[in-house]
N, C-alpha and C. Protein backbone atom coordinates (compact mmCIF):
# COMPACT_ATOMS: atom_id res chain seq x y z
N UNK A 1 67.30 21.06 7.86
CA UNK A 1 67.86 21.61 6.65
C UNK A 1 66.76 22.30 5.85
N UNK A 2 67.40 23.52 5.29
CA UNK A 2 66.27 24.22 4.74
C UNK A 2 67.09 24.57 3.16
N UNK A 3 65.98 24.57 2.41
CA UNK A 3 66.35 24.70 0.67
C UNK A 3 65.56 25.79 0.20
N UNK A 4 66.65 26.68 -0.29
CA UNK A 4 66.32 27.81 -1.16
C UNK A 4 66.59 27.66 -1.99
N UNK A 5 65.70 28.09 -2.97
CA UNK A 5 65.17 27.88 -4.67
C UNK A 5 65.96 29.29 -5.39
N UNK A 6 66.83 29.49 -6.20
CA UNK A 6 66.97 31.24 -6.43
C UNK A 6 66.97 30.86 -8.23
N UNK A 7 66.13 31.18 -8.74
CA UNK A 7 65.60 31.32 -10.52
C UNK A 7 66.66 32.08 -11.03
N UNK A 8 67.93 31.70 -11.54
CA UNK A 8 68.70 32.69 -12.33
C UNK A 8 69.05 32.86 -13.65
N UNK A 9 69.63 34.16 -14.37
CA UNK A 9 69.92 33.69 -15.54
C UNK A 9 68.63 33.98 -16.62
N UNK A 10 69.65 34.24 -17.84
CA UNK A 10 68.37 34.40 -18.93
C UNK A 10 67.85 32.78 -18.94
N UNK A 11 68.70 31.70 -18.84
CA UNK A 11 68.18 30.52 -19.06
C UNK A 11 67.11 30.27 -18.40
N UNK A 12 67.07 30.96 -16.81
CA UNK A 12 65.96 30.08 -15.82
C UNK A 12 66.39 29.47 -14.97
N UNK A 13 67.51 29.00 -15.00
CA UNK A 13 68.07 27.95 -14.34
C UNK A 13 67.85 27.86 -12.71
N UNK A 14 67.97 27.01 -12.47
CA UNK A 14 67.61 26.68 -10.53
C UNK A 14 68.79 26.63 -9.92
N UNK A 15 68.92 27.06 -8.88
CA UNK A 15 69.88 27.36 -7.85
C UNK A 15 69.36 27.06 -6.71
N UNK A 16 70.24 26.26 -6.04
CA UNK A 16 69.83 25.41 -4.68
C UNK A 16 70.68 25.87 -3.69
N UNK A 17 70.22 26.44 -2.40
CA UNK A 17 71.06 26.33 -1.09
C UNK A 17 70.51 25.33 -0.39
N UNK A 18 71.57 24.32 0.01
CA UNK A 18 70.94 23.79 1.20
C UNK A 18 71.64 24.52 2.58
N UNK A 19 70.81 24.74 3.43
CA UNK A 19 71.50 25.30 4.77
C UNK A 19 71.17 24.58 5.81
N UNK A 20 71.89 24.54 6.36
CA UNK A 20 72.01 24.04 8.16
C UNK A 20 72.64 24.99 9.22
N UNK A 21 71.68 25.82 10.02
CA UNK A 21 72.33 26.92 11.04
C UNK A 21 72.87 27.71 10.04
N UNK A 22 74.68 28.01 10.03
CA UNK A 22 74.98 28.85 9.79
C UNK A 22 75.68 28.31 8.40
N UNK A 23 75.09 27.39 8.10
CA UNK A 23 76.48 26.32 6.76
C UNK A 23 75.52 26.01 5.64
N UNK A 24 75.59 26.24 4.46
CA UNK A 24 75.27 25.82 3.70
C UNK A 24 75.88 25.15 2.17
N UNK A 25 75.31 24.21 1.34
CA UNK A 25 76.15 24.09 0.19
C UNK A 25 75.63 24.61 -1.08
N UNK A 26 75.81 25.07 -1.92
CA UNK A 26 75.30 26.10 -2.86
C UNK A 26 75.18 24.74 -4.12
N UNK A 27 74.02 24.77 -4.45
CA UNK A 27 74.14 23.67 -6.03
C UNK A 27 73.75 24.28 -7.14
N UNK A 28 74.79 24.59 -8.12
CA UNK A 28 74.77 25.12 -9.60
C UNK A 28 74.62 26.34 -8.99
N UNK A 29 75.82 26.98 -9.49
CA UNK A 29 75.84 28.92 -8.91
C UNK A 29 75.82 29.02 -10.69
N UNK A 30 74.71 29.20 -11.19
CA UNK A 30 74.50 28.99 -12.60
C UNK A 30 74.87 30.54 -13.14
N UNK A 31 74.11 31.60 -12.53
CA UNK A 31 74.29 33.35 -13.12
C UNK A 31 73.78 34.21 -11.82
N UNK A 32 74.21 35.18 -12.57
CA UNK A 32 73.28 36.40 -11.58
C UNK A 32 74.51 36.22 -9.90
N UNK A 33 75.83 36.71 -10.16
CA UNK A 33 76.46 36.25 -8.61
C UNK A 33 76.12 36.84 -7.77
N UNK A 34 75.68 38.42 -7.71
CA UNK A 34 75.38 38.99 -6.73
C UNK A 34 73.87 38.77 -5.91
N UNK A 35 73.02 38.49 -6.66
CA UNK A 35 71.61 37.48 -6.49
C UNK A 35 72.34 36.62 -5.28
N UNK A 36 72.97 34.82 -5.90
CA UNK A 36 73.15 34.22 -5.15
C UNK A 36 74.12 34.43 -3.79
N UNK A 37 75.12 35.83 -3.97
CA UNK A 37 75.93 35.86 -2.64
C UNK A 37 75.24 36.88 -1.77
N UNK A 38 73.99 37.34 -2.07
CA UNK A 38 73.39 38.11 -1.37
C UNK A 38 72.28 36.93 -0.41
N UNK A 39 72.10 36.07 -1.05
CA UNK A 39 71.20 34.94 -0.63
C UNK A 39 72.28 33.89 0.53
N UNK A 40 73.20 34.18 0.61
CA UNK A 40 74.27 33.27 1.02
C UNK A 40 74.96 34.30 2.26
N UNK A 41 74.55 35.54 2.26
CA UNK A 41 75.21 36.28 3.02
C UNK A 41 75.17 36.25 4.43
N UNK A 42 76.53 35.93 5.11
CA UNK A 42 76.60 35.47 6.40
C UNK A 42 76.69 34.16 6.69
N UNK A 43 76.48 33.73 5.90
CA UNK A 43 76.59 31.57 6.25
C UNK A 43 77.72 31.54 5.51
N UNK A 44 78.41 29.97 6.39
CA UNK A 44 79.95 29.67 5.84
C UNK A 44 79.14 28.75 4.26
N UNK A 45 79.76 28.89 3.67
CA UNK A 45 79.43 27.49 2.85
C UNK A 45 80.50 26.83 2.81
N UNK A 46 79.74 25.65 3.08
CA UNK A 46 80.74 24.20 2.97
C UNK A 46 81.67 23.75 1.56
N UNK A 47 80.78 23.48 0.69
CA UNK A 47 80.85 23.16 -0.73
C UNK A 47 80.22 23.92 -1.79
N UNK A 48 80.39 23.61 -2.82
CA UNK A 48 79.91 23.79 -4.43
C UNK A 48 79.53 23.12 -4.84
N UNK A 49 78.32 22.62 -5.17
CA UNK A 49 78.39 21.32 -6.28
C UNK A 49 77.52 21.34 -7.61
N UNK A 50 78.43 21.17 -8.73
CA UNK A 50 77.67 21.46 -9.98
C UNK A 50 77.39 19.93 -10.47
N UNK A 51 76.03 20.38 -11.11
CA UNK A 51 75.13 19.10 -11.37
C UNK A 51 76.26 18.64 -12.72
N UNK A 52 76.48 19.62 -14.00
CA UNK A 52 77.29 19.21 -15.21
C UNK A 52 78.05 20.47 -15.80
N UNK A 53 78.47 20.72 -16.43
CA UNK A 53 79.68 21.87 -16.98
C UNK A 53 79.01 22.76 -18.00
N UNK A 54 77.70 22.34 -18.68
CA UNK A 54 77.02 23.68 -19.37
C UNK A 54 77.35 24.84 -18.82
N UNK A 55 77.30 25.97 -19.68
CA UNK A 55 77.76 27.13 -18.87
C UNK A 55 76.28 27.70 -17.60
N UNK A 56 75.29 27.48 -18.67
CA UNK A 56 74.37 28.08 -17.94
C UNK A 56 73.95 27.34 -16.40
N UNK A 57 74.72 26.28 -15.66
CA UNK A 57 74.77 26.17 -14.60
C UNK A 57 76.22 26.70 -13.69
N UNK A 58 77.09 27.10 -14.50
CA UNK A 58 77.88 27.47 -13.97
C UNK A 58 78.83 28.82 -14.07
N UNK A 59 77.73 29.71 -14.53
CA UNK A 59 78.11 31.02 -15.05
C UNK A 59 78.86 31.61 -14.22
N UNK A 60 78.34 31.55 -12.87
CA UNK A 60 78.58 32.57 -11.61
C UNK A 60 79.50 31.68 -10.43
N UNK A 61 80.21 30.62 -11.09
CA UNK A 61 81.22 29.70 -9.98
C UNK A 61 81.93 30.86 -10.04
N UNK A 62 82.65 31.41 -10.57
CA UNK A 62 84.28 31.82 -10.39
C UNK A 62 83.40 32.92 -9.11
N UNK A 63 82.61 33.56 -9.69
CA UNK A 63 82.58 34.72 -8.60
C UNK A 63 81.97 34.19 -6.95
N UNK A 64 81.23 33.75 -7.07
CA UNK A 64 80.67 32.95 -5.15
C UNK A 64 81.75 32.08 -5.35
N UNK A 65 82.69 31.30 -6.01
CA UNK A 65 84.13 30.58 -5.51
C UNK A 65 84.90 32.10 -4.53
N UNK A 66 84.65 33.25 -5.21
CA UNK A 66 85.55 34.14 -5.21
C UNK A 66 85.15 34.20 -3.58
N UNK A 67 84.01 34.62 -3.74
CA UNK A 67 83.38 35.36 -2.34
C UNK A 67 83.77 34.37 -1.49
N UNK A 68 83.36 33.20 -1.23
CA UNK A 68 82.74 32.28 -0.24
C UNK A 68 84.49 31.69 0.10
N UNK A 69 85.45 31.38 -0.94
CA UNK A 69 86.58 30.80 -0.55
C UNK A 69 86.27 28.96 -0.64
N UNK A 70 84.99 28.70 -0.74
CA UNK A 70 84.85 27.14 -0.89
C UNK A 70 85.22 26.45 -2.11
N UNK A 71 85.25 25.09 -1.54
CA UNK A 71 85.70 24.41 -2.71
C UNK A 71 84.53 23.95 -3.82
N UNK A 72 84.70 23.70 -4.96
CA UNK A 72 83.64 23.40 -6.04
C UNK A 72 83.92 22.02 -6.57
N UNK A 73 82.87 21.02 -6.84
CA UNK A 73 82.47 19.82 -7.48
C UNK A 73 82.02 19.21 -7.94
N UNK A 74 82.50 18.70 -8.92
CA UNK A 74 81.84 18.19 -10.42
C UNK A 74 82.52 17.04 -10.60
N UNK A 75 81.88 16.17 -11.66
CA UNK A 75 82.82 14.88 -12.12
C UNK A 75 83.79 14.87 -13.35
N UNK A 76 84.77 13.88 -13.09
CA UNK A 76 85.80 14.41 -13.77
C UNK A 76 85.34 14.20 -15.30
N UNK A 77 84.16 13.96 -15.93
CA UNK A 77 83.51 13.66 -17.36
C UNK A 77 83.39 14.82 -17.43
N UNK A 78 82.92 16.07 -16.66
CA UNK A 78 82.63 17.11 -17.08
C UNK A 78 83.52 18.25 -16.66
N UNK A 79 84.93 18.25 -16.12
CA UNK A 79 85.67 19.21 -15.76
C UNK A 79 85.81 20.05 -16.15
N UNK A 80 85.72 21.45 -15.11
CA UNK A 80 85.88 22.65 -16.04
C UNK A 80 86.59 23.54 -15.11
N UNK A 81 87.55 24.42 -15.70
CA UNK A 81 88.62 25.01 -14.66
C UNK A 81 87.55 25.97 -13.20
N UNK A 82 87.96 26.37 -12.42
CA UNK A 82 87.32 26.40 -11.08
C UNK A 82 86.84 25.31 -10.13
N UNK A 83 87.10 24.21 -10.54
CA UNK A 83 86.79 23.55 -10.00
C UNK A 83 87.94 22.64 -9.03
N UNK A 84 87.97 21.82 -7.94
CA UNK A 84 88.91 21.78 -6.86
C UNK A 84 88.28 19.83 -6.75
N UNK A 85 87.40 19.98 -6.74
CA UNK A 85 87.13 18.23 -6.24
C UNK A 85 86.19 17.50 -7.30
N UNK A 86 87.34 15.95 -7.37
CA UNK A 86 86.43 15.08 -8.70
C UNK A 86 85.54 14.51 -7.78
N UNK A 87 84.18 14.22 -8.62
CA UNK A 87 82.66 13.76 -7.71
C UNK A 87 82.92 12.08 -8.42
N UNK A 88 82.42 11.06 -7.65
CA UNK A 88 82.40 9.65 -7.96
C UNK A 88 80.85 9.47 -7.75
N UNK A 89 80.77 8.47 -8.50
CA UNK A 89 79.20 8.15 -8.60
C UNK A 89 79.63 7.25 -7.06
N UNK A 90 78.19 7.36 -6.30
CA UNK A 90 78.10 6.86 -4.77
C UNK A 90 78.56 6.89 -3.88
N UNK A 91 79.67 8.40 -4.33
CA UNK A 91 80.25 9.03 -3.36
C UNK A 91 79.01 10.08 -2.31
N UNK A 92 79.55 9.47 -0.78
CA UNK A 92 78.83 9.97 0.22
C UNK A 92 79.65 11.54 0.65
N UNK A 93 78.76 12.50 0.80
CA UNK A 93 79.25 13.84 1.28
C UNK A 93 77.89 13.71 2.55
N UNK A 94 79.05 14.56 3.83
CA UNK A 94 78.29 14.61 4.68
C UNK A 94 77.97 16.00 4.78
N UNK A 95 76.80 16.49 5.45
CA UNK A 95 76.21 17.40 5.45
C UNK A 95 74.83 17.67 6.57
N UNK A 96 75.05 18.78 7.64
CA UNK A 96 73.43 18.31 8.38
C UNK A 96 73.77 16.83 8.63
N UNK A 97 74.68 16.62 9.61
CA UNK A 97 74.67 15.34 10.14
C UNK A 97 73.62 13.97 9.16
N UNK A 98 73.77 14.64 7.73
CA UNK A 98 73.21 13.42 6.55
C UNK A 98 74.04 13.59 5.78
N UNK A 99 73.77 12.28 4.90
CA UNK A 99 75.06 12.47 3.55
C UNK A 99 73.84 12.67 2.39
N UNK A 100 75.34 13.27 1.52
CA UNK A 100 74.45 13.53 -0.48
C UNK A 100 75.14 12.58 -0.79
N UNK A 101 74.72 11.83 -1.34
CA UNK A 101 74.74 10.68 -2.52
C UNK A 101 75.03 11.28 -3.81
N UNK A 102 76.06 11.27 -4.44
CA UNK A 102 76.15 11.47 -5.83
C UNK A 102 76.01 10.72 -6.88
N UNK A 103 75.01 10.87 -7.75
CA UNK A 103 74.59 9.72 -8.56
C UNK A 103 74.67 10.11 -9.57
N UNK A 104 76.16 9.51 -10.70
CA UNK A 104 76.51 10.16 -11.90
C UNK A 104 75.29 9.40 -13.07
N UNK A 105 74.65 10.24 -13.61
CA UNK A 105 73.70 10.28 -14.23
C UNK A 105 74.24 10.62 -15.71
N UNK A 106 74.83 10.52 -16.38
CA UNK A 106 75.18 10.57 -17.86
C UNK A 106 74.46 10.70 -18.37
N UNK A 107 73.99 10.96 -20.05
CA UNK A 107 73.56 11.46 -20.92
C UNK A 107 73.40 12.91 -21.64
N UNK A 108 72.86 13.93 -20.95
CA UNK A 108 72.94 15.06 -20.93
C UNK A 108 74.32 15.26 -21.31
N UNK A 109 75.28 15.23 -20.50
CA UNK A 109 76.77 15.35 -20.31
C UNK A 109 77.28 14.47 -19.98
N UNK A 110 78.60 13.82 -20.43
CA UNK A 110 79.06 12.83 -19.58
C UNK A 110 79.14 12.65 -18.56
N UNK A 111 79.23 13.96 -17.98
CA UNK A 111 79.61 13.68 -16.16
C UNK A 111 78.69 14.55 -15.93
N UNK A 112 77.31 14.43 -15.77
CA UNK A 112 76.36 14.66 -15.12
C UNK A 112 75.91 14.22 -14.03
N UNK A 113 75.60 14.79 -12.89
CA UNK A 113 75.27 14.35 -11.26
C UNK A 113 74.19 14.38 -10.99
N UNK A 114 73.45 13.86 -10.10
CA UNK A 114 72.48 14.38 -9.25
C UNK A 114 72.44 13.83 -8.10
N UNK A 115 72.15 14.36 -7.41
CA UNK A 115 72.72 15.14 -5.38
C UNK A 115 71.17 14.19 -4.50
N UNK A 116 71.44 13.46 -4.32
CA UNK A 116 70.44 12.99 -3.50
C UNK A 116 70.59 13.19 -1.65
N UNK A 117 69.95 14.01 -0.73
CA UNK A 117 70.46 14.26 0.29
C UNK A 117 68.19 13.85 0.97
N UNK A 118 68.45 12.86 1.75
CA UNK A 118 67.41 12.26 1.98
C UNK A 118 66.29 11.74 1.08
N UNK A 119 64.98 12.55 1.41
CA UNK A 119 64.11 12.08 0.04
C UNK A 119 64.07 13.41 -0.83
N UNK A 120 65.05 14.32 -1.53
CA UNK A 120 65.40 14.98 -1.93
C UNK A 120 66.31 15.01 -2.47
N UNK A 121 65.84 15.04 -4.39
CA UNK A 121 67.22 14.97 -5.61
C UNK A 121 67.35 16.38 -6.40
N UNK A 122 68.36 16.44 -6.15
CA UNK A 122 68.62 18.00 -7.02
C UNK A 122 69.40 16.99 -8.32
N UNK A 123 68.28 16.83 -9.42
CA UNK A 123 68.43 16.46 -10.79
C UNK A 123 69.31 17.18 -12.27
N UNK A 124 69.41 18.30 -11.80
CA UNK A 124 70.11 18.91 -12.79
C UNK A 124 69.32 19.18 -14.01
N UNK A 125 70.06 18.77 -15.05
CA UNK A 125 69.19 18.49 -16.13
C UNK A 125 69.28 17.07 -16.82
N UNK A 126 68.93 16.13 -15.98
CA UNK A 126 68.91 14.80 -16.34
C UNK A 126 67.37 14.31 -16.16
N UNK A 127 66.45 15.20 -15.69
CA UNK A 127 65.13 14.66 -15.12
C UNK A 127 64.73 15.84 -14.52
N UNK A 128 63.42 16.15 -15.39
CA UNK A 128 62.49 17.58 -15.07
C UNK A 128 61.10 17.20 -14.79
N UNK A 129 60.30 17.90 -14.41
CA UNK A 129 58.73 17.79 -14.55
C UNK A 129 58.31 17.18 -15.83
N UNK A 130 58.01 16.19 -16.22
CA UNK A 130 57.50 16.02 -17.68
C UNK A 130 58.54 15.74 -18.85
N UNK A 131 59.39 15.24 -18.41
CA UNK A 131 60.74 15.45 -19.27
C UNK A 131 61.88 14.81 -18.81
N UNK A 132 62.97 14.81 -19.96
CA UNK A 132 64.40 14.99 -19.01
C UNK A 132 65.17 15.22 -20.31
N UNK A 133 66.61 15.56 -19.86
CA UNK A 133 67.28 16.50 -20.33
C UNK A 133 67.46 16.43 -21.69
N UNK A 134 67.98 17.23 -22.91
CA UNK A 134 68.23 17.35 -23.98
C UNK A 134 69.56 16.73 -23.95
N UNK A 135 69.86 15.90 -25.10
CA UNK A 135 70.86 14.95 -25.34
C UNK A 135 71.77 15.72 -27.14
N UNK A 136 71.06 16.55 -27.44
CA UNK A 136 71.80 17.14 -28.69
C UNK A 136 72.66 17.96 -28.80
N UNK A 137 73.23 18.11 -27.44
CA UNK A 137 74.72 18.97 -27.47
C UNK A 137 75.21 18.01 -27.65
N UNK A 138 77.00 17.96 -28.08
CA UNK A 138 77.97 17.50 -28.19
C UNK A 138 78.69 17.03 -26.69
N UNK A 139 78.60 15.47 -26.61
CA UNK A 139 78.26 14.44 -25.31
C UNK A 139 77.00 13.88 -24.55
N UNK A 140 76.05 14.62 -25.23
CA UNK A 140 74.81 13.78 -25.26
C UNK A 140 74.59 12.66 -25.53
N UNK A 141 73.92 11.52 -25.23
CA UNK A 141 73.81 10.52 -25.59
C UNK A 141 72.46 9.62 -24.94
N UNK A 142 71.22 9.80 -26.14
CA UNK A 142 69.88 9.39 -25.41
C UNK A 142 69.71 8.37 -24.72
N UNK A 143 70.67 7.25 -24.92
CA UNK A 143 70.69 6.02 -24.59
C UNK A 143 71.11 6.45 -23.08
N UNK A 144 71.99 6.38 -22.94
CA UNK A 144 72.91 6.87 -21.54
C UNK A 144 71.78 7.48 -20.91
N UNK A 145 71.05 8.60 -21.12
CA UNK A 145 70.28 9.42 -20.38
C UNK A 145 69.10 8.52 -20.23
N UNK A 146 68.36 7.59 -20.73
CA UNK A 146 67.20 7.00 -20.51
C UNK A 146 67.71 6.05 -19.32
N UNK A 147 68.65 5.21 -19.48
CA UNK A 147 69.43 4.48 -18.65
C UNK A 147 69.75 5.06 -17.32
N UNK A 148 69.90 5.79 -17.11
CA UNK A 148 70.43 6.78 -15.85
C UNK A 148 69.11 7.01 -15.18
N UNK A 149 68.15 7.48 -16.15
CA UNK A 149 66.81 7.79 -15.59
C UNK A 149 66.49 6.48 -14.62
N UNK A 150 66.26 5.67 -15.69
CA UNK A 150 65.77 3.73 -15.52
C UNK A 150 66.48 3.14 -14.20
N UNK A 151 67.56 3.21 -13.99
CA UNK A 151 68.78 2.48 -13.08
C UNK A 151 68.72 3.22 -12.08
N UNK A 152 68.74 4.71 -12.09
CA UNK A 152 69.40 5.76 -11.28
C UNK A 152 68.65 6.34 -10.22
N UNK A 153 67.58 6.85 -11.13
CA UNK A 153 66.86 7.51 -10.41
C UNK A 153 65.14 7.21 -10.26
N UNK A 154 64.85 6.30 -10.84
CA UNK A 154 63.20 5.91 -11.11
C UNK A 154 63.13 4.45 -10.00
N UNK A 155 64.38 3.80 -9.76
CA UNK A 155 65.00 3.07 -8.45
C UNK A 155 63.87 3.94 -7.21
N UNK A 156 64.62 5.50 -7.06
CA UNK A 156 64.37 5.71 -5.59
C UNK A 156 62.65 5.62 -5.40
N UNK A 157 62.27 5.70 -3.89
CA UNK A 157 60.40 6.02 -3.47
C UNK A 157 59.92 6.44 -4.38
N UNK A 158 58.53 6.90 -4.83
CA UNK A 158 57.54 7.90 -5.19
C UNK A 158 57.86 9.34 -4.41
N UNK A 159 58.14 9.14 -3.32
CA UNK A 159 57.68 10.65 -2.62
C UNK A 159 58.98 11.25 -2.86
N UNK A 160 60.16 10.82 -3.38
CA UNK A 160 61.33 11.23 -3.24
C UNK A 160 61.12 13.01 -4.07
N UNK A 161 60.95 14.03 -3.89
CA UNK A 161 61.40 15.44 -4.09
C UNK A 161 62.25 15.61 -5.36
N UNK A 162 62.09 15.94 -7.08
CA UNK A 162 62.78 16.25 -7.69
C UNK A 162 63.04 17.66 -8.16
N UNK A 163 64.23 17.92 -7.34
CA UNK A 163 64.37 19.66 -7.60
C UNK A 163 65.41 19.89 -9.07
N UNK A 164 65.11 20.05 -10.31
CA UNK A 164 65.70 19.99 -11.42
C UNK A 164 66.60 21.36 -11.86
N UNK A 165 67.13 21.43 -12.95
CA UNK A 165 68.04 22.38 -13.21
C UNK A 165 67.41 23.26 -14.06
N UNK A 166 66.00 23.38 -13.91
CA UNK A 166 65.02 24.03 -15.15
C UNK A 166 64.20 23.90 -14.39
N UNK A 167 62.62 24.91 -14.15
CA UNK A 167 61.25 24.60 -13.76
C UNK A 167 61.36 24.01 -12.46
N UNK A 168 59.77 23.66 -12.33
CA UNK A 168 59.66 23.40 -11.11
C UNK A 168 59.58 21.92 -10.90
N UNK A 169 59.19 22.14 -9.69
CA UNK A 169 59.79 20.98 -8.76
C UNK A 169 58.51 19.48 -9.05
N UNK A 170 59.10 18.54 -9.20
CA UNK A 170 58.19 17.09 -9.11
C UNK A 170 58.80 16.26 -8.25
N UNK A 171 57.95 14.60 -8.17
CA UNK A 171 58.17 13.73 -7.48
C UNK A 171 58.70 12.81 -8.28
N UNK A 172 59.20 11.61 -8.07
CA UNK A 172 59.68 10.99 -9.16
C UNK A 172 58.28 9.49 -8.82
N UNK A 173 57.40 9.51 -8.57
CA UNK A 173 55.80 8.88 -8.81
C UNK A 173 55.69 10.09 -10.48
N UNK A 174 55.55 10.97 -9.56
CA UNK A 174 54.83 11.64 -11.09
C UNK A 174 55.90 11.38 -11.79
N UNK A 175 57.08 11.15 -12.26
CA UNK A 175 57.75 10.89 -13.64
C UNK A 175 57.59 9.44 -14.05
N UNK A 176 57.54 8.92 -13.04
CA UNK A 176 57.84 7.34 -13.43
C UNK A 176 56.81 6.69 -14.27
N UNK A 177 55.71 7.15 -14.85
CA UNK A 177 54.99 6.88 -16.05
C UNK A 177 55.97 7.05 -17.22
N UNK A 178 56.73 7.78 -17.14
CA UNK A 178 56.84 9.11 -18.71
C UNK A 178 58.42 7.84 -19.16
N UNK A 179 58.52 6.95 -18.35
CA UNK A 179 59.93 6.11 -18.89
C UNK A 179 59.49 4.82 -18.16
């Protein structure tokens, strides 16, 4: 399995393909659609999966929904029309003969995810380099988000890969001081 990084958006935001051969699953089609379906061009994609319902991760669903014909998934805390499948926390998706682990991570948003598919977490915006997510939109909640960090994700290895919904990429050794 191979992971492409695509920077979109005035926000910045991160955009994840994972691919296998000719299949891949697209995580947070945040902006910029013709960017990501040009990056996608020729592979089936399997799925959609959005980390939480901010717009700026999900600017560009309707249009790669449009293109690709796949289905899109989020949890039902954060539903937002385009979307086709509710995500459960420790729900297994298979993929590359491995599964993603969905690990509803709250705070940020109520129904915030993050995609664990080996030693590799696509964090969203629940856990960044040096950080984790802003809790002062409306469904934020710092408590929830420190907790999620603590329980959720500071649980997995050191070497585990944190690919976030902002910036670049860390390990969760390097976060696990910062909580």
């Amino acid at each position: 399995m191979t992971i492409e990084h695509l920077i979109v958006g005035s926000m910045q935001t991160n955009c994840y393909i994972l691919q296998s051969g000719e299949k891949c699953i697209v995580i947070d089609p945040a902006a910029e659609p013709k960017k990501i379906i040009a990056a996608i061009a020729g592979l089936e994609v399997s799925l959609i999966l959005v980390t939480h319902r901010h717009f700026d991760h999900v600017e560009a669903l309707k249009d790669v929904k449009q293109y690709t014909r796949a289905k899109a998934a989020i949890h039902p805390l954060d539903w937002i029309d385009g979307c086709d499948i509710k995500l459960e926390d420790c729900q297994k998706i298979e993929f590359d003969k491995k599964q993603i682990t969905v690990l509803h991570t709250p705070g940020h948003t109520p129904g915030g995810c993050c995609f664990l598919i080996g030693n590799d977490l696509f964090s969203g915006d629940t856990l960044f380099s040096n950080g984790r997510g802003n809790t002062l939109f409306p469904g934020g909640d710092e408590q929830a988000i420190l907790r999620s960090i603590r329980e959720k994700l500071l649980v997995l290895p050191d070497e585990t890969r944190v690919y976030p919904g902002h910036g670049p990429s860390t390990t969760i050794g390097n976060e696990r001081g910062l909580y």
